[in-house]
Protein backbone atom coordinates (compact mmCIF):
# COMPACT_ATOMS: atom_id res chain seq x y z
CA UNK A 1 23.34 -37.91 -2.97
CA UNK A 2 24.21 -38.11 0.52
CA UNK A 3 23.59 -34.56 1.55
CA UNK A 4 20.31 -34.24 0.09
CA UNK A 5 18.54 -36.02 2.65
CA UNK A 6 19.21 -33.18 5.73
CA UNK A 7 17.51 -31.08 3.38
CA UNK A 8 14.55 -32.93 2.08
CA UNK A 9 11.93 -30.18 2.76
CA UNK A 10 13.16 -27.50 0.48
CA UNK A 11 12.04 -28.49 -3.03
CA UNK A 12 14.76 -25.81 -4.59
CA UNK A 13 17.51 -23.67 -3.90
CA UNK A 14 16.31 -19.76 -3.02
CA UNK A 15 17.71 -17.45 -5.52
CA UNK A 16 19.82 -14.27 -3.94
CA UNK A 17 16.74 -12.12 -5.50
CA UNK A 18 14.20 -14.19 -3.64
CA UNK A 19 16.39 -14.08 -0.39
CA UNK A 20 16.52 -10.37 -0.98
CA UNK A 21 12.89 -10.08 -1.46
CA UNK A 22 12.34 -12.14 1.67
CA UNK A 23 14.58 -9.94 3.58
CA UNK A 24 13.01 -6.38 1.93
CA UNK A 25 9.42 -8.25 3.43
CA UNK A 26 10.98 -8.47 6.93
CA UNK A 27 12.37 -5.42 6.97
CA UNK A 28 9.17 -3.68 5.95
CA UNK A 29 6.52 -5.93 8.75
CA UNK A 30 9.37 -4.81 11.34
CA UNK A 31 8.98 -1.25 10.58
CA UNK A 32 5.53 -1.40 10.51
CA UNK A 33 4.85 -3.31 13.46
CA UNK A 34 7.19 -0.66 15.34
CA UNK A 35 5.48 2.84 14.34
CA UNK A 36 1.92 1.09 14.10
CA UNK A 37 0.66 -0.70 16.13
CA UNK A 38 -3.06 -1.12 14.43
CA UNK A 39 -1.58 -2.87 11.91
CA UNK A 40 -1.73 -6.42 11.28
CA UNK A 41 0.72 -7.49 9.13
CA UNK A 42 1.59 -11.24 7.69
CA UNK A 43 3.96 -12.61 4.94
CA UNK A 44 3.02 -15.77 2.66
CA UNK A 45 3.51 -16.90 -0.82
CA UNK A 46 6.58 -13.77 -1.32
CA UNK A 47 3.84 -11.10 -0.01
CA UNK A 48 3.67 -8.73 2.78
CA UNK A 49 -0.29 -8.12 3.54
CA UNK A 50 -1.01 -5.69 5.78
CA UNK A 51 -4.32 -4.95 7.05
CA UNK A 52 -5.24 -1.70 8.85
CA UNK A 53 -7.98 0.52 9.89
CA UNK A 54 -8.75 4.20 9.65
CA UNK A 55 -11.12 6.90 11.15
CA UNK A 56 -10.07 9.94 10.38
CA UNK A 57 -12.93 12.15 12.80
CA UNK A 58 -15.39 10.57 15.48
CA UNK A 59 -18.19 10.63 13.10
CA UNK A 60 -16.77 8.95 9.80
CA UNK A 61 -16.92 5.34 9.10
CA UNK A 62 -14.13 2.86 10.50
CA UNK A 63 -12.20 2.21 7.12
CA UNK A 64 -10.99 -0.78 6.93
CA UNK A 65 -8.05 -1.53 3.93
CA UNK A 66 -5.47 -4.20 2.81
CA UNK A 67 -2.22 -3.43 1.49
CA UNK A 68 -0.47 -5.78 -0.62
CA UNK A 69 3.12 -5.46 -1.30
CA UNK A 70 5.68 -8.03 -3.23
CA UNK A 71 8.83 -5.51 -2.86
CA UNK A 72 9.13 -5.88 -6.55
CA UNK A 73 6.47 -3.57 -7.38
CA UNK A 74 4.29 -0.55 -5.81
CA UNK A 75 2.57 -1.29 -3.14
CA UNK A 76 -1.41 -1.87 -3.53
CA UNK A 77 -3.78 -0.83 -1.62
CA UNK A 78 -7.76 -1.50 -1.75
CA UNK A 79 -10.51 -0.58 0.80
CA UNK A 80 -12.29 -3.78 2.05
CA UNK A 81 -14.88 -1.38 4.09
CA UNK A 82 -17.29 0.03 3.48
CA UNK A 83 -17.24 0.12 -0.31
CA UNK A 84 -15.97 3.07 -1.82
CA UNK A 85 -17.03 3.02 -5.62
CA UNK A 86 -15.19 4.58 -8.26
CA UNK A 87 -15.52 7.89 -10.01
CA UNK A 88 -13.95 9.90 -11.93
CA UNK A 89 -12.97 12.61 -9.08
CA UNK A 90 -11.67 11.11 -6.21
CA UNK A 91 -8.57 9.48 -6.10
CA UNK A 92 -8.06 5.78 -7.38
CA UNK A 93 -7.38 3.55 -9.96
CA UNK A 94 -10.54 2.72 -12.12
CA UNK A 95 -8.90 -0.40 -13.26
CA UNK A 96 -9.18 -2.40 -9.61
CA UNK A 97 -9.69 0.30 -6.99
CA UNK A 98 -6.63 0.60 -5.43
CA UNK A 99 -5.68 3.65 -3.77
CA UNK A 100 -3.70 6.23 -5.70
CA UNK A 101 -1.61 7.90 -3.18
CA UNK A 102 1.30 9.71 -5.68
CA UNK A 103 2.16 10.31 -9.07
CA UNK A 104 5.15 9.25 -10.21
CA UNK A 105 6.00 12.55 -12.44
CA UNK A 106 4.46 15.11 -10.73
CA UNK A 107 5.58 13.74 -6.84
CA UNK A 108 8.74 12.97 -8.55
CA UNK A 109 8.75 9.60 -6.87
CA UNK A 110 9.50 5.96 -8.95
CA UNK A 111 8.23 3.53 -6.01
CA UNK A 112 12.25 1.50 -5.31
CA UNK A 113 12.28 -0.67 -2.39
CA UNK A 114 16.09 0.42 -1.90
CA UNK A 115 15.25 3.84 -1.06
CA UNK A 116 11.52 4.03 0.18
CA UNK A 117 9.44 1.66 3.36
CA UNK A 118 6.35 1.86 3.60
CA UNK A 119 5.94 2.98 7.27
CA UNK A 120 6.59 6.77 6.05
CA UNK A 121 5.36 6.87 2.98
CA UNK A 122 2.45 4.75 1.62
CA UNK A 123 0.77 4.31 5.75
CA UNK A 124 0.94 7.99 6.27
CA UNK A 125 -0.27 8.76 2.90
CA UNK A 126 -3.18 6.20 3.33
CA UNK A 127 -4.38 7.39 6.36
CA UNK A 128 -4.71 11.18 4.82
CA UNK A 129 -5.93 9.88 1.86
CA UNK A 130 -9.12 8.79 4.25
CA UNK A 131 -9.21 12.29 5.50
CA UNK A 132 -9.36 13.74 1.80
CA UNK A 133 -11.90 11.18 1.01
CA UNK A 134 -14.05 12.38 4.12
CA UNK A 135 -13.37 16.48 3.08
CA UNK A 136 -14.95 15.09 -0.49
CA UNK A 137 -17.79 13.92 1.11
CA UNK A 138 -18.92 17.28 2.73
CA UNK A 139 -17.43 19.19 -0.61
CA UNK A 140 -17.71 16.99 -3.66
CA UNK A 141 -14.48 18.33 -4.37
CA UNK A 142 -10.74 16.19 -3.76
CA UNK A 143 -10.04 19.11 -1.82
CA UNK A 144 -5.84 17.78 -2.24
CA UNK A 145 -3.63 18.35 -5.22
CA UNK A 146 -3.51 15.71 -7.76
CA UNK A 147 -3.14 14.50 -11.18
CA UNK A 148 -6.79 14.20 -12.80
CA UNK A 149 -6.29 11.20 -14.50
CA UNK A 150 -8.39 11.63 -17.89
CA UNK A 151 -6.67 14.97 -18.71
CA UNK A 152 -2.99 14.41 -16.84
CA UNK A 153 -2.40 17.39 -15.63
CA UNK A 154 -2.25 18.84 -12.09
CA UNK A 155 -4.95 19.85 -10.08
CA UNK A 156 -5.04 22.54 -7.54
């Protein structure tokens, strides 16, 4: 086929979902990048990583956390330092870590990359969830509402 030689590095034809996808990524590390500057943000294999850092007073820890996002799903998000072990009363996911930052129910919020980006939503909501993790620390109580997720029901 004569043509096929001017395009001998792509092994296959992008779909319109993955060139969607591609452009949803874009979008997202350009919004980022603009509102926050911390943030160090990167795109491979279909995946926008973003890596960022949080200190919510002078005397707390530097947190340092990845966010993973595939603009198919949520986006993920799991402290890399220093390690914050699960329990049953702070805010997470028992099954890998990850931040829980909403509920879908009670926050009335189903996570669509049409109608949400992450630069005013999940990075705002991560760096407060840092500040509620510090108030726990001092209080032993997640001092913000939530859903308690062994009895489902909200928490004052």
């Amino acid at each position: 086929m004569a043509g096929s030689k001017f395009h001998k590095n792509r092994t296959q034809k992008s779909s319109r979902a993955d060139l969607i996808k591609r452009a949803i990524l874009i979008r997202e590390k350009k919004l980022l990048k603009t509102y926050f500057d911390f943030l160090d943000c990167s795109i491979s294999k279909g995946v926008l990583i973003v890596k960022g850092i949080c200190k919510p007073t002078d005397q707390s820890p530097e947190y340092h956390y990845t966010l993973t996002y595939n603009a198919l799903t949520p986006p993920k998000i799991l402290v890399d330092s220093p390690q914050i072990e699960y329990n049953d009363e702070i805010h997470m996911f028992p099954s890998d870590n990850s931040l829980c930052l909403y509920h879908a129910k009670s926050d009335d919020l189903v996570w669509d990359s049409r109608n949400h980006n992450l630069y005013d939503t999940i990075i705002p909501w991560t760096q407060e969830w840092f500040v509620y993790y510090e108030l726990y620390n001092i209080t032993g109580k997640w001092e913000h509402p939530h859903i308690d997720h062994r009895l489902n029901k909200l928490v004052e």
